[in-house]
N, C-alpha and C. Protein backbone atom coordinates (compact mmCIF):
# COMPACT_ATOMS: atom_id res chain seq x y z
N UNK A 1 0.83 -1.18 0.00
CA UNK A 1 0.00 0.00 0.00
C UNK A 1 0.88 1.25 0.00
N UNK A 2 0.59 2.24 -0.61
CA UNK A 2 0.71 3.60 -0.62
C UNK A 2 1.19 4.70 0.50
N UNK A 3 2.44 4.79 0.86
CA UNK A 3 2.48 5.31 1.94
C UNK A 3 1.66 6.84 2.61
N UNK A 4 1.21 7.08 0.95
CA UNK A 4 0.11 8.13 1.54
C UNK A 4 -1.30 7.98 1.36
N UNK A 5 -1.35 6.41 1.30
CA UNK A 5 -2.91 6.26 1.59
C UNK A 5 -3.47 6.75 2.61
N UNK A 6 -5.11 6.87 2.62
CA UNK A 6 -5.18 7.46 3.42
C UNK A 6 -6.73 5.99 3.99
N UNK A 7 -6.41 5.26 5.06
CA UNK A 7 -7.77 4.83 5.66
C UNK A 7 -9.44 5.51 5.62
N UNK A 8 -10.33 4.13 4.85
CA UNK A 8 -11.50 4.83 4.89
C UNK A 8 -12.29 3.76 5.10
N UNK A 9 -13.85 4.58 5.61
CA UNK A 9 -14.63 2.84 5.66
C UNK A 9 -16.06 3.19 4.88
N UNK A 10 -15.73 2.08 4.07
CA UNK A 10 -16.91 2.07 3.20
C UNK A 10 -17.82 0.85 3.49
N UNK A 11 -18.96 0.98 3.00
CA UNK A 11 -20.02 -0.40 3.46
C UNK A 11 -20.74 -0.47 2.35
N UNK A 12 -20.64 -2.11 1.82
CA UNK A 12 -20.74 -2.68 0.68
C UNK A 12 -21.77 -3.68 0.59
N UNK A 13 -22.69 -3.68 0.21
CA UNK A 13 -23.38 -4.88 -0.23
C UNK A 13 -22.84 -5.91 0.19
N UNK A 14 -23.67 -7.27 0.65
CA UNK A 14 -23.09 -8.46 0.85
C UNK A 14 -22.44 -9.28 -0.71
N UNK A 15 -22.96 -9.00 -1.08
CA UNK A 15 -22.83 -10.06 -2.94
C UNK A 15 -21.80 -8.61 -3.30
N UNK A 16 -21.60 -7.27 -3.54
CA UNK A 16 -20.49 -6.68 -4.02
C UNK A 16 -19.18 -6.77 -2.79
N UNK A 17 -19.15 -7.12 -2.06
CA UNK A 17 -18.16 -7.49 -1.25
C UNK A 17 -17.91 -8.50 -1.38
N UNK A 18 -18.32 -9.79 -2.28
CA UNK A 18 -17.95 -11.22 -2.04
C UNK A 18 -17.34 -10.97 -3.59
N UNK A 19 -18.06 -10.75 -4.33
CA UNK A 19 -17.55 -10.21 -5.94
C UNK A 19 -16.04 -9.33 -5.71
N UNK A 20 -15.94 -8.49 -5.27
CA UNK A 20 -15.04 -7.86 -4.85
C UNK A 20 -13.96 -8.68 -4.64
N UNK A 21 -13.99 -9.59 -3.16
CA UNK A 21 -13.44 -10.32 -3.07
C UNK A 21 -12.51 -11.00 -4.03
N UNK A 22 -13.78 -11.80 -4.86
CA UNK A 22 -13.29 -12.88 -5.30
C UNK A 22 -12.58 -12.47 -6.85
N UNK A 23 -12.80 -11.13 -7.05
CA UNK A 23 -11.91 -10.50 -7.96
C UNK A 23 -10.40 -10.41 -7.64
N UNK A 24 -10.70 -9.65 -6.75
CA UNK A 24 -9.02 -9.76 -6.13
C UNK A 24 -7.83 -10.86 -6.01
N UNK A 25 -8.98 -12.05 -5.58
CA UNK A 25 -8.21 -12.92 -5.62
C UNK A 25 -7.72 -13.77 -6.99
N UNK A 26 -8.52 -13.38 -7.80
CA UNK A 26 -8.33 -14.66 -9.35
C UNK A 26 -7.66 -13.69 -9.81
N UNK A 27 -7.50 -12.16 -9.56
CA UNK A 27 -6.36 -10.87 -10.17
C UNK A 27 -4.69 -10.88 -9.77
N UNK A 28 -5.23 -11.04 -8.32
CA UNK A 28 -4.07 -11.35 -7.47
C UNK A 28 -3.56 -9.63 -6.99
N UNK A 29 -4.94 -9.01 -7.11
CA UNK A 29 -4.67 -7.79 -6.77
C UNK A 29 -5.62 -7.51 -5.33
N UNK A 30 -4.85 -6.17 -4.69
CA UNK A 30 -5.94 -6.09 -3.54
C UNK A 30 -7.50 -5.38 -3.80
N UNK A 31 -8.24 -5.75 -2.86
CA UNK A 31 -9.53 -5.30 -3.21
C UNK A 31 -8.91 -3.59 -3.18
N UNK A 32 -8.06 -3.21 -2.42
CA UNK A 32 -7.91 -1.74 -1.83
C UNK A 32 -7.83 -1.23 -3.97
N UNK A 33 -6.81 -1.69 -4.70
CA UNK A 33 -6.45 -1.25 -5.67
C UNK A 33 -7.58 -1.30 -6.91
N UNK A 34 -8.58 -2.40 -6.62
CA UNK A 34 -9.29 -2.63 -7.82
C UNK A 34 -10.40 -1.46 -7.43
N UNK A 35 -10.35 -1.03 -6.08
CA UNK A 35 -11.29 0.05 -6.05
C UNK A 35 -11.09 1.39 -6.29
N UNK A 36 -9.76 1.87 -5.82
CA UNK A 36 -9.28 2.64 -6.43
C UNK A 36 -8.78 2.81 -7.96
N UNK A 37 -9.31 1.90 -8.79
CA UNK A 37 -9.21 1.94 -9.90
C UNK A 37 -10.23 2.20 -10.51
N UNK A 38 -11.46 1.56 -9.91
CA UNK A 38 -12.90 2.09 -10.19
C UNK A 38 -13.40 3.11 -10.07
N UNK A 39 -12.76 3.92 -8.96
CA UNK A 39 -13.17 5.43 -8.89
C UNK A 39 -12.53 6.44 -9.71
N UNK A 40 -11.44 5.88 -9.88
CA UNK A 40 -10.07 6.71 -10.74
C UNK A 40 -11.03 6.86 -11.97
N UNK A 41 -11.59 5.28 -13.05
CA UNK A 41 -12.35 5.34 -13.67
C UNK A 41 -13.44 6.35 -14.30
N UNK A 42 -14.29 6.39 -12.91
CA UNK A 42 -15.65 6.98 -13.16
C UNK A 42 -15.38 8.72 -12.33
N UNK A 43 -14.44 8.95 -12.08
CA UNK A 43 -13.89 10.38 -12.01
C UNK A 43 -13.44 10.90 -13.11
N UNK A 44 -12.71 9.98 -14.30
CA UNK A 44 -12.46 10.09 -15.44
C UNK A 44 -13.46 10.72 -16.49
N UNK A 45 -14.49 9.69 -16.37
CA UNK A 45 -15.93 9.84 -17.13
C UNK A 45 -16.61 10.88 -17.34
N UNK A 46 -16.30 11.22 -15.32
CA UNK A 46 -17.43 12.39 -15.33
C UNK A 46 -16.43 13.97 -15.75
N UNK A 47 -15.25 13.64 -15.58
CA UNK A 47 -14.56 14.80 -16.66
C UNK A 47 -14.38 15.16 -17.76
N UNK A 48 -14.75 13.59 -18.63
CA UNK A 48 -14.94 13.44 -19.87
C UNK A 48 -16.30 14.25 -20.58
N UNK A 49 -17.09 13.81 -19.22
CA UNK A 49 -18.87 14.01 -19.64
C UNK A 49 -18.94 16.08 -19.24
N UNK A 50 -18.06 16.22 -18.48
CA UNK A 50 -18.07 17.46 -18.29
C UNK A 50 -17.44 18.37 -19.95
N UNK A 51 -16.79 17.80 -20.03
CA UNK A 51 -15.84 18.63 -21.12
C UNK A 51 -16.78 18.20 -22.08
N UNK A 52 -17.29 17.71 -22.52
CA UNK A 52 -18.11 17.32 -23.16
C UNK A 52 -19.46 18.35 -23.78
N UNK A 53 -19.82 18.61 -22.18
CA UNK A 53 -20.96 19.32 -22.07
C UNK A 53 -20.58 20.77 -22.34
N UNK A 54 -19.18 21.49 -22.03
CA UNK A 54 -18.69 22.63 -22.29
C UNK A 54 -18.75 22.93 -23.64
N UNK A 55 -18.04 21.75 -24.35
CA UNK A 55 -18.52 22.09 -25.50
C UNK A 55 -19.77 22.41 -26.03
N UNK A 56 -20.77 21.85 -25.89
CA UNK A 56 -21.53 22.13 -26.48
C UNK A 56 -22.64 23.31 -25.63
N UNK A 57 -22.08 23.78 -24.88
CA UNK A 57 -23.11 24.91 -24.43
C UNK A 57 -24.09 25.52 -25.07
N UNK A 58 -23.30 25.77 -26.66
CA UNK A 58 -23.71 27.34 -27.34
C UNK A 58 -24.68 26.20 -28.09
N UNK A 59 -25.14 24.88 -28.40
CA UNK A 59 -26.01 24.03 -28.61
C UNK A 59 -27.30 24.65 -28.37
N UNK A 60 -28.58 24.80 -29.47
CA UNK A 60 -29.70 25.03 -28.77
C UNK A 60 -30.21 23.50 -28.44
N UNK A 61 -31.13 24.04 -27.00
CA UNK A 61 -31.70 22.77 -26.53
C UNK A 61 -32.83 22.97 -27.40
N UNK A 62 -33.76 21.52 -27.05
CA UNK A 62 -34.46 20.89 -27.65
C UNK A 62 -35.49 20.26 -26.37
N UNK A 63 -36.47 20.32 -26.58
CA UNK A 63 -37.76 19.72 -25.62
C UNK A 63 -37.78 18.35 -25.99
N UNK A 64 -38.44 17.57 -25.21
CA UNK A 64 -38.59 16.06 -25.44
C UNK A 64 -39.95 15.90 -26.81
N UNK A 65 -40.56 16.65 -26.00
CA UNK A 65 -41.71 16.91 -27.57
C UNK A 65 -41.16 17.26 -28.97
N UNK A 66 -40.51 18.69 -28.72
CA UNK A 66 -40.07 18.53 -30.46
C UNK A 66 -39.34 17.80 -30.53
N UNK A 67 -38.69 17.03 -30.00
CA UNK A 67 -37.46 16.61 -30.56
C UNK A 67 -38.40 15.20 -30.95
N UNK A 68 -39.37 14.79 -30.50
CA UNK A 68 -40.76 13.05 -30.92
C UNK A 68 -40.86 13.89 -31.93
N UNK A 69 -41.87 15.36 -32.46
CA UNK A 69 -42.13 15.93 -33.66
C UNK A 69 -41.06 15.64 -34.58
N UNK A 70 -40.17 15.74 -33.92
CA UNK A 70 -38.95 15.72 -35.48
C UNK A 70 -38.51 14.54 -35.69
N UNK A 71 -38.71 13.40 -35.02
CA UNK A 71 -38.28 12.25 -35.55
C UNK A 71 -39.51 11.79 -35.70
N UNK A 72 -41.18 12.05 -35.82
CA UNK A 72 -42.11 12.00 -36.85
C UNK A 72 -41.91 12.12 -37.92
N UNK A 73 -41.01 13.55 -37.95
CA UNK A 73 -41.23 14.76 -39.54
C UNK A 73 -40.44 13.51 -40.15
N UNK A 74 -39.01 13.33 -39.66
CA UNK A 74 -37.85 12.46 -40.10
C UNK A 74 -38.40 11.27 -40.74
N UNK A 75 -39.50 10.66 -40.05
CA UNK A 75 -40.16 8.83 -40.90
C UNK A 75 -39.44 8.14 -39.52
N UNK A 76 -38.85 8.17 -38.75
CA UNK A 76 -38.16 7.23 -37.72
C UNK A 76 -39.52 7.31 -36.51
N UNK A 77 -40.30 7.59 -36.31
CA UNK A 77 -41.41 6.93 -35.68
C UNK A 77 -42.74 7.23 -36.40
C-alpha cells in the first residue's frame, strides 16, 4: 500500500463485497487497488462528460416533444 494512503470505511453490499473479493483474488490484486481503480475510472468519465458538455453549451436545446415531432417529420417513428 501507498504510503500516503489514506484509511477509509466504506459499506458494501453483501454479494459486491464477495464479488469484490473474489476479484481480487483470481487478479491477485488487492480489493484496496481494484477500487481505487474504479473510482479513478468513473472520475475520469465524469470529466470526460463534463468537457463534453462545455462544449456544447452554445447548442440550442431541444424539448422532449419537439425533438418526438422531429423524428415523426424524419419517418423514424
Amino acid at each position: 500500500m501507498n504510503s500516503q494512503s489514506v484509511r477509509a470505511t466504506l459499506y458494501l453490499e453483501p454479494a459486491l463485497h464477495q464479488a469484490l473479493r473474489l476479484k481480487a483474488a483470481s487478479a491477485r490484486r488487492s480489493m484496496s487497488e481494484i477500487v481505487n481503480d474504479a473510482i479513478r475510472e468513473a472520475l475520469r468519465e465524469d470529466q470526460e462528460d463534463l468537457a463534453a458538455f462545455a462544449e456544447r453549451v452554445g447548442e440550442p436545446s431541444l424539448s422532449y416533444e419537439e425533438f418526438l415531432a422531429q423524428l415523426k417529420v424524419d419517418g423514424t417513428l
